[in-house]
N, C-alpha and C. Protein backbone atom coordinates (compact mmCIF):
# COMPACT_ATOMS: atom_id res chain seq x y z
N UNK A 1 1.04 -4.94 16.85
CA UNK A 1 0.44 -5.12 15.55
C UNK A 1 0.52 -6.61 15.20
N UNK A 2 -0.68 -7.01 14.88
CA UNK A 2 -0.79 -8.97 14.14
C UNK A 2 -0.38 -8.35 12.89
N UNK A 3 -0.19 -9.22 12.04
CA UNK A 3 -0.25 -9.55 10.83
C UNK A 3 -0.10 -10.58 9.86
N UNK A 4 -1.55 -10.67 9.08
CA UNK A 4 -1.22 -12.19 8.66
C UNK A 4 -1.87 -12.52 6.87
N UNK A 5 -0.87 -12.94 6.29
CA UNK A 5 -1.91 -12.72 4.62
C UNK A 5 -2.19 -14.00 4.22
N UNK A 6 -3.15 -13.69 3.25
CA UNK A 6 -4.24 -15.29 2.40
C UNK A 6 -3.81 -14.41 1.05
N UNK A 7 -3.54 -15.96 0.57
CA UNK A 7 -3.38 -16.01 -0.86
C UNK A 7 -5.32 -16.44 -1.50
N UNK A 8 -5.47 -15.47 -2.46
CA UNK A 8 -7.02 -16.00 -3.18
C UNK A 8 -6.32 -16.04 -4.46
N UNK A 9 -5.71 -17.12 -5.09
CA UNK A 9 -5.26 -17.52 -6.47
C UNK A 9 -3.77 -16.71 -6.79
N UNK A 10 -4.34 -15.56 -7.34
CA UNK A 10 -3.04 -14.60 -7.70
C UNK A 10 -2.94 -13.25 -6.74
N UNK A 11 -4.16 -13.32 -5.76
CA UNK A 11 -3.87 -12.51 -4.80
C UNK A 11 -3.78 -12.55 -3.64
N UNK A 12 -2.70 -11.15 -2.86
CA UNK A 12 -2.06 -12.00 -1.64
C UNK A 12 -3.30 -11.10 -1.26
N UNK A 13 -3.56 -11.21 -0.14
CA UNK A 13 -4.45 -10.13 1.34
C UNK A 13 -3.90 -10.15 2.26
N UNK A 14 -3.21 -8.76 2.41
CA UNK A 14 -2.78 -8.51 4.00
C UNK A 14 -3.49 -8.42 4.87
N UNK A 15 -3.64 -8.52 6.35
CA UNK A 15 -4.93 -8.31 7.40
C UNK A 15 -3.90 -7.93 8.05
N UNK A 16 -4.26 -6.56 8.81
CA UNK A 16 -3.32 -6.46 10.23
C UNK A 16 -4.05 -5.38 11.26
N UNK A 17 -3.83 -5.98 11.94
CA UNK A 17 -4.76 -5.64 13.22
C UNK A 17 -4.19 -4.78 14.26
N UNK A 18 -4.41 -4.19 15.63
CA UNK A 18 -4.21 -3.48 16.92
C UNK A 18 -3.86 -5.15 17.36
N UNK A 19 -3.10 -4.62 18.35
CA UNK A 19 -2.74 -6.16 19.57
C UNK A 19 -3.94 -6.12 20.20
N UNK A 20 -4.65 -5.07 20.60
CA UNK A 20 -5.58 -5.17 21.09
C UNK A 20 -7.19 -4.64 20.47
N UNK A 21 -8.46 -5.41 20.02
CA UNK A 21 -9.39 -5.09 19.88
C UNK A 21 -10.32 -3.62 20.43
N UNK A 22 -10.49 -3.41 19.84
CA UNK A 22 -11.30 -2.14 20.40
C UNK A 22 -12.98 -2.43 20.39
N UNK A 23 -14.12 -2.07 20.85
CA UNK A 23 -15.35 -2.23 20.42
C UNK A 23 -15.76 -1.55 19.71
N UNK A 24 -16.55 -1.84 18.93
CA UNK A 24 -17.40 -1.08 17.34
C UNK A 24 -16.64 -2.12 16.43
N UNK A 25 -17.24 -1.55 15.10
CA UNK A 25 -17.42 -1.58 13.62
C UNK A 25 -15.67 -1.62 13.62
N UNK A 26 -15.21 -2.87 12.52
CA UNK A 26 -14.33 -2.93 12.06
C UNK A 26 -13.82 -1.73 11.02
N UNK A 27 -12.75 -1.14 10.91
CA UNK A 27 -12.75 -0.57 9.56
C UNK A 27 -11.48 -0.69 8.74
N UNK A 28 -11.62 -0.05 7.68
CA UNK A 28 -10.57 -0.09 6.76
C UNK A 28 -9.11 0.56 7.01
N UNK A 29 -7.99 0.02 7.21
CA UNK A 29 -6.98 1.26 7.37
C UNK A 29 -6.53 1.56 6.12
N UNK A 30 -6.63 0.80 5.15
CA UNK A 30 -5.64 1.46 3.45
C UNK A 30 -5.48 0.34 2.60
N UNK A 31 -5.10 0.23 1.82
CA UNK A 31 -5.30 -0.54 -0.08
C UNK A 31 -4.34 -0.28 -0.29
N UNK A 32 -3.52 -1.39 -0.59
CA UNK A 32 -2.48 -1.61 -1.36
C UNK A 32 -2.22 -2.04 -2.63
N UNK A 33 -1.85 -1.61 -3.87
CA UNK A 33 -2.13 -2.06 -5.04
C UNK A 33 -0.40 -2.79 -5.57
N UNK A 34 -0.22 -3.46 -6.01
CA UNK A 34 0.98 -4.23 -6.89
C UNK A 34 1.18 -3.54 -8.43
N UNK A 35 2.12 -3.20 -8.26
CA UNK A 35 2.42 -2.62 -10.24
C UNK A 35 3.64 -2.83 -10.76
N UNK A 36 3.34 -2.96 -11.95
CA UNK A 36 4.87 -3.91 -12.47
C UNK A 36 6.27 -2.95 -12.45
N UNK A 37 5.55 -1.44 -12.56
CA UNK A 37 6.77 -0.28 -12.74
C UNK A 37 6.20 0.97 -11.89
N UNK A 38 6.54 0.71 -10.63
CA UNK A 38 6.41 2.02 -9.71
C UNK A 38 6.97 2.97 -10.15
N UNK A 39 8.32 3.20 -10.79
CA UNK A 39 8.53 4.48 -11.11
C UNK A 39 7.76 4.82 -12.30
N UNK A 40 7.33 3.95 -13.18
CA UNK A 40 6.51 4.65 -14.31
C UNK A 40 5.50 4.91 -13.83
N UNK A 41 4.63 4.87 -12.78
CA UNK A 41 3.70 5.11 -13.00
C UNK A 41 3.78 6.32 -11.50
N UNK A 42 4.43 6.47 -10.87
CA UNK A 42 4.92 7.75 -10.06
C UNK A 42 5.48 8.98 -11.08
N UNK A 43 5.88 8.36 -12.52
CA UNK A 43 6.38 9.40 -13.19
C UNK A 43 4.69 10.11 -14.16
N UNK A 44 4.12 9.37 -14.37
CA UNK A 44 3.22 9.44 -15.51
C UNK A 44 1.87 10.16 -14.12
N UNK A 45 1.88 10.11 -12.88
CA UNK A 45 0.97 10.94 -12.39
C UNK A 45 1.80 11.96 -11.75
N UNK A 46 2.74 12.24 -11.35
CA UNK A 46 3.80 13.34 -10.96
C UNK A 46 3.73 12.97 -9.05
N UNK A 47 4.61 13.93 -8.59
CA UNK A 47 4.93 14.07 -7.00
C UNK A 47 3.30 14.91 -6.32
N UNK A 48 2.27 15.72 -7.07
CA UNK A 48 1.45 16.28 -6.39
C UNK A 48 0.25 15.05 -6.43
N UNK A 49 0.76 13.92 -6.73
CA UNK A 49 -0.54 12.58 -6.64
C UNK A 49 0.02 11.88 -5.50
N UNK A 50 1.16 11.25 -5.85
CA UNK A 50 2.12 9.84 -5.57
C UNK A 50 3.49 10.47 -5.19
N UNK A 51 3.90 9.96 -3.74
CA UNK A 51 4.74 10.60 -3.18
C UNK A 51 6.00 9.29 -3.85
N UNK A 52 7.32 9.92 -3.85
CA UNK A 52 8.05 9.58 -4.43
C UNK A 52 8.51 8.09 -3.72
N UNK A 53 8.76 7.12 -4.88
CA UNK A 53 8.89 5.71 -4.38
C UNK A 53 10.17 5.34 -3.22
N UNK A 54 9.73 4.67 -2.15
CA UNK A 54 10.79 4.17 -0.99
C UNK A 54 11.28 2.93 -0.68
N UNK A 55 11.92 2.82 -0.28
CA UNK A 55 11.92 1.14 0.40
C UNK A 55 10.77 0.96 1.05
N UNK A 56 10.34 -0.23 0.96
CA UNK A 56 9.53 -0.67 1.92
C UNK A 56 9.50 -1.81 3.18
N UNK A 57 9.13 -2.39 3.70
CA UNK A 57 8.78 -2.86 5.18
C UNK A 57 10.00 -4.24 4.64
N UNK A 58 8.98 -4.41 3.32
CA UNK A 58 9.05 -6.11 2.69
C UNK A 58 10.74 -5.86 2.08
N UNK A 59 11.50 -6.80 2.21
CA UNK A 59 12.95 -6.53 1.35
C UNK A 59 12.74 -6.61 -0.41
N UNK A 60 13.47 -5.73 -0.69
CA UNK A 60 13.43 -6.19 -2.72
C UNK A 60 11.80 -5.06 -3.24
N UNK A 61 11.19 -4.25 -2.29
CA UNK A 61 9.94 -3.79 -2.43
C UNK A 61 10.17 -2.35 -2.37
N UNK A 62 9.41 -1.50 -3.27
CA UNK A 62 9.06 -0.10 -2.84
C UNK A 62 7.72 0.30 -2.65
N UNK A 63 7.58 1.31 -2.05
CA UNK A 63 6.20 1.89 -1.89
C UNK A 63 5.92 3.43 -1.85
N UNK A 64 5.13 3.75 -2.86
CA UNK A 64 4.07 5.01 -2.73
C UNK A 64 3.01 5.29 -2.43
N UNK A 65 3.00 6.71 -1.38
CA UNK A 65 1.42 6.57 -1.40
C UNK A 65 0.52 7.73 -2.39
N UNK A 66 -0.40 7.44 -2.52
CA UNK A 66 -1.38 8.59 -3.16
C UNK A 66 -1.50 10.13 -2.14
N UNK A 67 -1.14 11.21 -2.31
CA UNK A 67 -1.17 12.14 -1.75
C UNK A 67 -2.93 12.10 -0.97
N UNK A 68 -3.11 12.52 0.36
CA UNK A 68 -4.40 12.82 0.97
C UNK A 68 -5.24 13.69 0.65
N UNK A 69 -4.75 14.50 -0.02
CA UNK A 69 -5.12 15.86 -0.42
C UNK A 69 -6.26 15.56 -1.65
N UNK A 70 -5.97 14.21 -2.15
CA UNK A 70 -6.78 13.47 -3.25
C UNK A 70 -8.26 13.49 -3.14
N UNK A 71 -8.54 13.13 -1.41
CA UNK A 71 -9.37 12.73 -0.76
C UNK A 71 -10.11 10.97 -1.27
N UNK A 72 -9.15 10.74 -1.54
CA UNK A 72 -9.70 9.26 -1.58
C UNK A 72 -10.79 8.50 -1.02
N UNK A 73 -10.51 8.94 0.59
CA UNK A 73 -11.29 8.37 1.21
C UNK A 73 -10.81 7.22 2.32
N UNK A 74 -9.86 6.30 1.02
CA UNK A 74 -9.05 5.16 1.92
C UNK A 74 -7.73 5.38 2.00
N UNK A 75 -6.80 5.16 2.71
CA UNK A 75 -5.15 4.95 2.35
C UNK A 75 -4.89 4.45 1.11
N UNK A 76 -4.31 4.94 0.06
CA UNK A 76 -4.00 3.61 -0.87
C UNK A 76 -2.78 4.03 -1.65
N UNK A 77 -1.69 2.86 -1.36
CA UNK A 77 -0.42 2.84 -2.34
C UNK A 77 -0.54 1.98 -2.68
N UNK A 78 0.70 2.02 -4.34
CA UNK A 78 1.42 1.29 -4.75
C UNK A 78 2.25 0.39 -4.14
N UNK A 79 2.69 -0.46 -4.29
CA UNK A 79 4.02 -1.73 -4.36
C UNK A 79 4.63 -2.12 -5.42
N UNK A 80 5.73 -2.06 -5.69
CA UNK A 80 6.48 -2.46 -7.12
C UNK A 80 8.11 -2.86 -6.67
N UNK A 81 8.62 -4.24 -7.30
CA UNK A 81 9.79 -4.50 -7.39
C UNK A 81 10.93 -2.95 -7.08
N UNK A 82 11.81 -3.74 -6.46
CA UNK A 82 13.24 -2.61 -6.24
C UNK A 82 13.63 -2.91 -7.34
N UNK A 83 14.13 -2.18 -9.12
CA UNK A 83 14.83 -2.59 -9.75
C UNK A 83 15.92 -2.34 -9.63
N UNK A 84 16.44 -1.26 -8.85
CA UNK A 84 18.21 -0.89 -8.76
C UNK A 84 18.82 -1.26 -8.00
């Protein structure tokens, strides 16, 4: 796995790739959103949306994702400060 992010002002962009290219159409793997209070807002849509907040990859970070069952379409969690 590469991985590499651009700052555009106040936002970061993650890009991360296969080590190796495949041929075809690029696509999307998932959306990550930033929020000031992951647990409020894991509390205010419940456990059958937003699976309950974890550590994440990044140190000092948690992460949820939106249940699939949503059908979104794309991957997409939250990110929010560790406050405890």
């Amino acid at each position: 796995m590469q991985q590499g992010f651009h700052r555009l002002g106040s936002v970061v962009v993650e890009i991360v790739t296969a080590p190796t290219m495949h041929p075809g159409p690029a696509s999307l793997w998932g959306f990550v959103l930033n929020v000031k209070d992951i647990y409020a807002v894991a509390s205010h849509v419940g456990p059958d949306v937003l699976s309950i907040p974890k550590p994440a990859v990044q140190t000092g970070k948690l992460i949820a994702t939106f249940r699939s069952s949503l059908g979104l379409g794309v991957p997409l969690a939250l990110m929010g400060q560790d406050t405890n």
